[in-house]
C-alpha atoms as a PDB file:
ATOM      1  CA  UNK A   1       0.000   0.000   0.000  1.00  0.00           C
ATOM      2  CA  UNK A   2       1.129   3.518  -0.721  1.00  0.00           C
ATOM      3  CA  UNK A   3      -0.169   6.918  -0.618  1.00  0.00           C
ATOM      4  CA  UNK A   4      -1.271   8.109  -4.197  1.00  0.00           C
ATOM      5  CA  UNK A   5       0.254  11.331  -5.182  1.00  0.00           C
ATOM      6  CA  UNK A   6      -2.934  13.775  -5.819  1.00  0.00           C
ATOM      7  CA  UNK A   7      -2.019  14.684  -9.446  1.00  0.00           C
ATOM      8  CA  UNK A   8       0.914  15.216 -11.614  1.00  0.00           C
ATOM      9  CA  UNK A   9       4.244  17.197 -10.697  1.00  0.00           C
ATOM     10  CA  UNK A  10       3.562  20.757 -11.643  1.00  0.00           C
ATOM     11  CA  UNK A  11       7.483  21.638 -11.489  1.00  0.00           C
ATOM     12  CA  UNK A  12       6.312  24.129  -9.476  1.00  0.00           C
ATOM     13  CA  UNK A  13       6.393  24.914  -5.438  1.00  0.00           C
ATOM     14  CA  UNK A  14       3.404  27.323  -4.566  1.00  0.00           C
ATOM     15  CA  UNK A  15       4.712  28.701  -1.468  1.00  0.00           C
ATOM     16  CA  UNK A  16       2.501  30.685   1.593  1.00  0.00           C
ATOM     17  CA  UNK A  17       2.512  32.320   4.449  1.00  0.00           C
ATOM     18  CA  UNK A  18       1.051  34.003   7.297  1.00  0.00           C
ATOM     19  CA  UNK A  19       2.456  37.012   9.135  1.00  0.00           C
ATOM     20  CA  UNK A  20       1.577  38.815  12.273  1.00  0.00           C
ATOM     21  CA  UNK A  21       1.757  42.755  11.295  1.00  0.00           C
ATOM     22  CA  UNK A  22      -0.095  44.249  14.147  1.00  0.00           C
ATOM     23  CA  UNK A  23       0.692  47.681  12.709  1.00  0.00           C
ATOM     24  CA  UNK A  24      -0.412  47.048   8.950  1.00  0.00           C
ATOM     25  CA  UNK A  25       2.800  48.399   7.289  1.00  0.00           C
ATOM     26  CA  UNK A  26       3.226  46.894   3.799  1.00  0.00           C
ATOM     27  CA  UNK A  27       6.288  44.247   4.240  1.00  0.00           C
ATOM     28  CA  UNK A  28       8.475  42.988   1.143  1.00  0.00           C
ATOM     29  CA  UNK A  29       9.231  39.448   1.225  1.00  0.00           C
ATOM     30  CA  UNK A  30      12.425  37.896  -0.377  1.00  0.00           C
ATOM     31  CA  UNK A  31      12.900  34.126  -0.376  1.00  0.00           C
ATOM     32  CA  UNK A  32      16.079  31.943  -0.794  1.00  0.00           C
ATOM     33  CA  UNK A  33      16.846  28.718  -1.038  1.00  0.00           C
ATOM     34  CA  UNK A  34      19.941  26.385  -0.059  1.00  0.00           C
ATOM     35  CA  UNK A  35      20.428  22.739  -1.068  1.00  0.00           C
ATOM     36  CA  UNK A  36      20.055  20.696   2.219  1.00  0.00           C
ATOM     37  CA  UNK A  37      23.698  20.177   3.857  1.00  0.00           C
ATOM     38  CA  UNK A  38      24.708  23.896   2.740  1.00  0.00           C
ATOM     39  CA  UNK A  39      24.887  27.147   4.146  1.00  0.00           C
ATOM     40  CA  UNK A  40      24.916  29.825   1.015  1.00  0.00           C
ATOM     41  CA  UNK A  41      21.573  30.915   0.686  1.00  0.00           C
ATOM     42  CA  UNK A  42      20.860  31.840  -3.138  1.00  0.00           C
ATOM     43  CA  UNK A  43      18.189  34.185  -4.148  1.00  0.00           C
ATOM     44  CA  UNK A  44      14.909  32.760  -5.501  1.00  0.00           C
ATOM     45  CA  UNK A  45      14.419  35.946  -7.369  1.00  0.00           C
ATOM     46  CA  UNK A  46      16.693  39.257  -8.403  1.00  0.00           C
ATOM     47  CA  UNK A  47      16.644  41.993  -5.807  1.00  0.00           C
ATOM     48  CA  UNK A  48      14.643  44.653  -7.430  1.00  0.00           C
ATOM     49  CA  UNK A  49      11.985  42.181  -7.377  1.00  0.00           C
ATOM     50  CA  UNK A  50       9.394  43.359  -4.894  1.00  0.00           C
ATOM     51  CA  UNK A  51       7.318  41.264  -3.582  1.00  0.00           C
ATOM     52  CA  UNK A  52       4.339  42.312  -1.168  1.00  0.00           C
ATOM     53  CA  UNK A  53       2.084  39.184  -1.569  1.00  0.00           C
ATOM     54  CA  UNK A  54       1.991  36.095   0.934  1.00  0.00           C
ATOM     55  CA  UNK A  55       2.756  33.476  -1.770  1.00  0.00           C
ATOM     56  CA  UNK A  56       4.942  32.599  -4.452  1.00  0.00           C
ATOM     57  CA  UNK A  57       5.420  30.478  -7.381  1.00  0.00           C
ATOM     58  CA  UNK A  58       8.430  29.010  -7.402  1.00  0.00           C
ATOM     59  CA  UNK A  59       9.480  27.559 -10.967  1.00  0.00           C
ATOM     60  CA  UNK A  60      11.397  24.543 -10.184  1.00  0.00           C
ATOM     61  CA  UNK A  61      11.589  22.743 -13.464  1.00  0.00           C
ATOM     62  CA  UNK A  62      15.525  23.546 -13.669  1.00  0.00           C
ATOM     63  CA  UNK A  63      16.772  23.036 -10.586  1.00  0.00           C
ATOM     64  CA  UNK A  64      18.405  20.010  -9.590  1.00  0.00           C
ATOM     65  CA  UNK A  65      16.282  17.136  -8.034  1.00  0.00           C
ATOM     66  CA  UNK A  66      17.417  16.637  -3.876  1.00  0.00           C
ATOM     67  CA  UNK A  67      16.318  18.385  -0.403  1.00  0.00           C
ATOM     68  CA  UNK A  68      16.363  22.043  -0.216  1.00  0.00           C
ATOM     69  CA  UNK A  69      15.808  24.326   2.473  1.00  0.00           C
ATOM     70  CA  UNK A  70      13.965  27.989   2.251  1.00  0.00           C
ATOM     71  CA  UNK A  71      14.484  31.008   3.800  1.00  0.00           C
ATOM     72  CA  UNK A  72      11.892  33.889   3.861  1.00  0.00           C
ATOM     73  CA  UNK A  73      12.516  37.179   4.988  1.00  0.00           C
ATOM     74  CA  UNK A  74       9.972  39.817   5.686  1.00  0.00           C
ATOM     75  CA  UNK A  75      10.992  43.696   6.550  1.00  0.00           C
ATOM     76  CA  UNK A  76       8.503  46.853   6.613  1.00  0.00           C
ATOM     77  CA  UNK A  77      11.314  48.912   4.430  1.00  0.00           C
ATOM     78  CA  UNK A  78       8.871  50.336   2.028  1.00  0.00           C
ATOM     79  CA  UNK A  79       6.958  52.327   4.790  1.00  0.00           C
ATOM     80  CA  UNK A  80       9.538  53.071   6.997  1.00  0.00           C
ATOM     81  CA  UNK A  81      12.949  55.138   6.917  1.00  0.00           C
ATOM     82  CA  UNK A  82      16.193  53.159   7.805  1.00  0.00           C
ATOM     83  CA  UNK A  83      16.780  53.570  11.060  1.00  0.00           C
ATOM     84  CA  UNK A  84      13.076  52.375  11.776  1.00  0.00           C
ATOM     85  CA  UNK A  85      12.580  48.960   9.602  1.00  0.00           C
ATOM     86  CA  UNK A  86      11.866  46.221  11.097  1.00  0.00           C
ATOM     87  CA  UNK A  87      12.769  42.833   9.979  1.00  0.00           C
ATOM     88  CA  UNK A  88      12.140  38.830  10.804  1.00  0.00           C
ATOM     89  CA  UNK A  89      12.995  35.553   9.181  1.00  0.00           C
ATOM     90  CA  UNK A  90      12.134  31.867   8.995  1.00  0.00           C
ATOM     91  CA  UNK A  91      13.761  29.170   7.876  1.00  0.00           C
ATOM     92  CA  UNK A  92      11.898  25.978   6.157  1.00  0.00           C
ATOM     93  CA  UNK A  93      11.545  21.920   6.860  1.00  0.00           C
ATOM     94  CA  UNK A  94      13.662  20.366   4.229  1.00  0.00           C
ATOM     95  CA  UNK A  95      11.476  20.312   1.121  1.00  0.00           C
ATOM     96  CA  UNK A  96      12.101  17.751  -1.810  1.00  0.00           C
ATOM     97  CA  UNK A  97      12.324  18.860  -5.621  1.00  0.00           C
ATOM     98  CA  UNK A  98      12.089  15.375  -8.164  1.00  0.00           C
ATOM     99  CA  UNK A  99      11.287  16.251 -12.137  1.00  0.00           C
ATOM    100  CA  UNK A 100      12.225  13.344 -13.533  1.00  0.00           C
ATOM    101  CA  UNK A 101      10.127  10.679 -13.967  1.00  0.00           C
ATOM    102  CA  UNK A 102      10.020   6.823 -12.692  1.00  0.00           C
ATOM    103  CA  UNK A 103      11.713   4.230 -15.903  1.00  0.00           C
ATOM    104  CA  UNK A 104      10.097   1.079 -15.975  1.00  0.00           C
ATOM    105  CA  UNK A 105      12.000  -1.894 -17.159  1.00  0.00           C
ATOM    106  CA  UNK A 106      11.743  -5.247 -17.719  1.00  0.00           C
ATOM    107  CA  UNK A 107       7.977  -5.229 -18.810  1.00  0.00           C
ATOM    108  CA  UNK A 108       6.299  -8.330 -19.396  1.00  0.00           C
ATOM    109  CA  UNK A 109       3.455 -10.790 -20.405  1.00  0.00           C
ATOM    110  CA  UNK A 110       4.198 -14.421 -19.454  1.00  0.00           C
ATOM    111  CA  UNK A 111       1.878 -17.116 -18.366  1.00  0.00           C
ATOM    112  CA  UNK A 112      -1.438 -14.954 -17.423  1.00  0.00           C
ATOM    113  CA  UNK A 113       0.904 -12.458 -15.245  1.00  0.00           C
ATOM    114  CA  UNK A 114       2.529  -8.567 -16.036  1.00  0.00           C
ATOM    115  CA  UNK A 115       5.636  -8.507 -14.487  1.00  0.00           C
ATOM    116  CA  UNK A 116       8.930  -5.994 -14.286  1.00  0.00           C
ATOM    117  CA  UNK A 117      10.255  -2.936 -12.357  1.00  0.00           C
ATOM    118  CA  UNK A 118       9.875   0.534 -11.819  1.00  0.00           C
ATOM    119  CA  UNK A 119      12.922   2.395 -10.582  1.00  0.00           C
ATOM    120  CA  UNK A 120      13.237   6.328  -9.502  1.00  0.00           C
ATOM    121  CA  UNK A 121      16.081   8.370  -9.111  1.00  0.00           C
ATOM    122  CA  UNK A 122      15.218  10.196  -6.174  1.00  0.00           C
ATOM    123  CA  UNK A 123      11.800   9.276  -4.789  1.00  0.00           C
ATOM    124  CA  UNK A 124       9.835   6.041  -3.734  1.00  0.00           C
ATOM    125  CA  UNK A 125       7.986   4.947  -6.131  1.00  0.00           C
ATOM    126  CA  UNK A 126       4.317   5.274  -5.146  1.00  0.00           C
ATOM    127  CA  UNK A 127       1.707   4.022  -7.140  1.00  0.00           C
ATOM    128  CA  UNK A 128       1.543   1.138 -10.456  1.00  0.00           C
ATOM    129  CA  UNK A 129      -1.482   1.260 -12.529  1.00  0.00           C
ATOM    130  CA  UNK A 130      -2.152  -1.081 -15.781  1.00  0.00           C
ATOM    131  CA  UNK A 131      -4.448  -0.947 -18.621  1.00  0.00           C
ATOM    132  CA  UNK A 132      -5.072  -3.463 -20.806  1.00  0.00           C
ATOM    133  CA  UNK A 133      -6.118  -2.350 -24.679  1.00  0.00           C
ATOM    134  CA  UNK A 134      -6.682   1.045 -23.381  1.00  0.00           C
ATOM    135  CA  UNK A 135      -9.229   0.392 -20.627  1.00  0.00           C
ATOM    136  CA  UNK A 136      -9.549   2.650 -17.560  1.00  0.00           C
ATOM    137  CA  UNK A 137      -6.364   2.546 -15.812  1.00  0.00           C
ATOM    138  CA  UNK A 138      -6.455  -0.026 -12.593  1.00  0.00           C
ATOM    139  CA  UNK A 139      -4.401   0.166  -9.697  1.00  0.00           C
ATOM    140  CA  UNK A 140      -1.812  -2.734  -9.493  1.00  0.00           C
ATOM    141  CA  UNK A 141       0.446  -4.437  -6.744  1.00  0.00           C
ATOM    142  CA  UNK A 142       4.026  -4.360  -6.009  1.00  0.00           C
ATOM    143  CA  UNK A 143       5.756  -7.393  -5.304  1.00  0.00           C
ATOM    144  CA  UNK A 144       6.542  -6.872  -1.644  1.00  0.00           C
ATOM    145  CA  UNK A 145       2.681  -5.298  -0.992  1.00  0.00           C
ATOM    146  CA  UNK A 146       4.445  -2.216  -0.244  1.00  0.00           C
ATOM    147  CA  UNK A 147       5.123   1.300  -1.658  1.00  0.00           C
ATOM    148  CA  UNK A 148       8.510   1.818   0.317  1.00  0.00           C
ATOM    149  CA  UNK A 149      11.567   2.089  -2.145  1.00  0.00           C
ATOM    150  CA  UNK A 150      12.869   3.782  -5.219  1.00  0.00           C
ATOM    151  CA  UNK A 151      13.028   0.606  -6.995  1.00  0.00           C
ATOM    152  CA  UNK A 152       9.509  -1.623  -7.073  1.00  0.00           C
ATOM    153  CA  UNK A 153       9.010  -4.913  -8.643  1.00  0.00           C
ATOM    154  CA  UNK A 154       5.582  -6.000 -10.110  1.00  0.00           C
ATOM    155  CA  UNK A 155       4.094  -9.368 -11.053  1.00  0.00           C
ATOM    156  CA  UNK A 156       0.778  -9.931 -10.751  1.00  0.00           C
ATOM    157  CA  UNK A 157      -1.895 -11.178 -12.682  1.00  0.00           C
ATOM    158  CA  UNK A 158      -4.463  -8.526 -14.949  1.00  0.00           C
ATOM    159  CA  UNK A 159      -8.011  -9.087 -13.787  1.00  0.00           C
ATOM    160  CA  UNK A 160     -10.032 -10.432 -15.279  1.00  0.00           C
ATOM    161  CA  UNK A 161      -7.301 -12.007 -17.434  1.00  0.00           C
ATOM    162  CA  UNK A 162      -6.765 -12.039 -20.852  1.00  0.00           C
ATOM    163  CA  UNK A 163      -8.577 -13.992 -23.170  1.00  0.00           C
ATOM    164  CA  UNK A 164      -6.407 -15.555 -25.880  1.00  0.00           C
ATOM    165  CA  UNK A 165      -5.801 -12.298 -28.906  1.00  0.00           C
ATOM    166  CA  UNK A 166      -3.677  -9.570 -29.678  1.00  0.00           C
ATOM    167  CA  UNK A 167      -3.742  -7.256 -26.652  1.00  0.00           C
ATOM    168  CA  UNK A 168      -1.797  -4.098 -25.618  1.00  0.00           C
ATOM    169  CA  UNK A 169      -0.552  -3.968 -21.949  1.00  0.00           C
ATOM    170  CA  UNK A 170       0.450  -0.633 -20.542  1.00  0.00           C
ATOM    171  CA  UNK A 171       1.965   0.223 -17.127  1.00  0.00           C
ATOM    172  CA  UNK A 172       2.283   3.659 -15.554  1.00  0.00           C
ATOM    173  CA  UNK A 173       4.164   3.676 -12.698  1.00  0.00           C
ATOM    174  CA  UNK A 174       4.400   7.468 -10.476  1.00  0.00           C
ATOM    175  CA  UNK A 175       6.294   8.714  -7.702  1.00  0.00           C
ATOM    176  CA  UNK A 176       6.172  10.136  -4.444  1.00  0.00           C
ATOM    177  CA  UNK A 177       6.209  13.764  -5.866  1.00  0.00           C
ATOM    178  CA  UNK A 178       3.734  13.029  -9.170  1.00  0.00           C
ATOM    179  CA  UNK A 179       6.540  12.392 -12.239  1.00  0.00           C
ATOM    180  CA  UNK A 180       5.266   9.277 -14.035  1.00  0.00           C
ATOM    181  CA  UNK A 181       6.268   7.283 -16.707  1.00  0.00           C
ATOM    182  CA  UNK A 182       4.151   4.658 -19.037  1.00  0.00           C
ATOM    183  CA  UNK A 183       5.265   1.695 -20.857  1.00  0.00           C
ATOM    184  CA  UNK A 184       3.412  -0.791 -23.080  1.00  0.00           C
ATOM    185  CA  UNK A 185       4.092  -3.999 -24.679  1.00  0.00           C
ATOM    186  CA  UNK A 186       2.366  -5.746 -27.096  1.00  0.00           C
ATOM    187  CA  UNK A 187       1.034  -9.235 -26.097  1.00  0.00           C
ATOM    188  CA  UNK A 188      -1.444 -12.247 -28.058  1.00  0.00           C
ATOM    189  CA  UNK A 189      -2.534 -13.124 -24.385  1.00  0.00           C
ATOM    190  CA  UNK A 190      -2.266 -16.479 -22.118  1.00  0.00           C
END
């Protein structure tokens, strides 16, 4: 068993936030980021970027899949003169970037059962669907019974199972963070 992602990777983090700002001065945010493990804090976005709003999009398509840490920083600079700004900051649980998808290998049709593996780089795989001649997709098992690793096995049998025919059998296997990837073979059943 395994938690299903909710939906596909977005490459995107939508980050908010809630401040207390008992004396309603406007406050510009700036966020940065770190890889987990390092201390240099890099910029999320170029300093004459203001940002006023509690949330933020953060494109994460090219950035390297691992754990990173964010820091936000909040200041009342734009209603207040220098000597009078006020300033706070918070620092982030680890949070976990993966845009590549699961590759499944090894796929299968052999005496009534689908077998082979599904293997990510970075995150447990999570869920294993099949379809069979492009029915609704069905949830499947791993070989273990358990969502726990990068790297699943499968082999089970398709109910109901397949008559004797040509037949298409397609996999989709997704992980932890919503990447997915779908392969098919071509079978004539039993």
């Amino acid at each position: 068993m395994a938690a299903r992602p909710a939906g596909t990777n977005s490459q995107s983090l939508n980050l908010t936030w809630t401040v207390d700002n008992p004396d309603n001065d406007t406050l510009r945010y700036r966020l940065y980021y770190r890889p987990e493990g390092r201390t240099l804090w890099l910029p999320l976005f170029k300093e004459d970027f203001v940002l006023t709003a509690t949330k933020y999009a953060w494109k994460t398509d090219t950035m390297p899949e691992g754990r990173y840490q964010l820091k936000l920083t909040a200041d009342d600079s734009i209603d207040n003169p220098v000597g009078d700004v006020r300033s706070d900051e918070w620092i982030s649980v680890p949070v976990e970037i993966d845009n590549h998808p699961p590759v499944i290998t090894g796929l299968a049709f052999a005496k009534g059962r689908i077998t082979g593996q599904a293997k990510d780089s970075f995150s447990v795989i999570a869920a294993l669907d099949y379809s069979i001649d492009g029915a609704t997709w069905q949830p499947a098992p791993f070989a273990d019974g358990i969502a726990d690793s990068p790297t699943e096995r499968f082999d089970f049998a398709p109910e109901p199972a397949l008559p004797d025919g040509p037949h298409v059998v397609t996999v989709r296997a997704m992980d932890r963070l919503g990447n997915f990837a779908v392969s098919e073979i071509h079978t004539t059943g039993k």
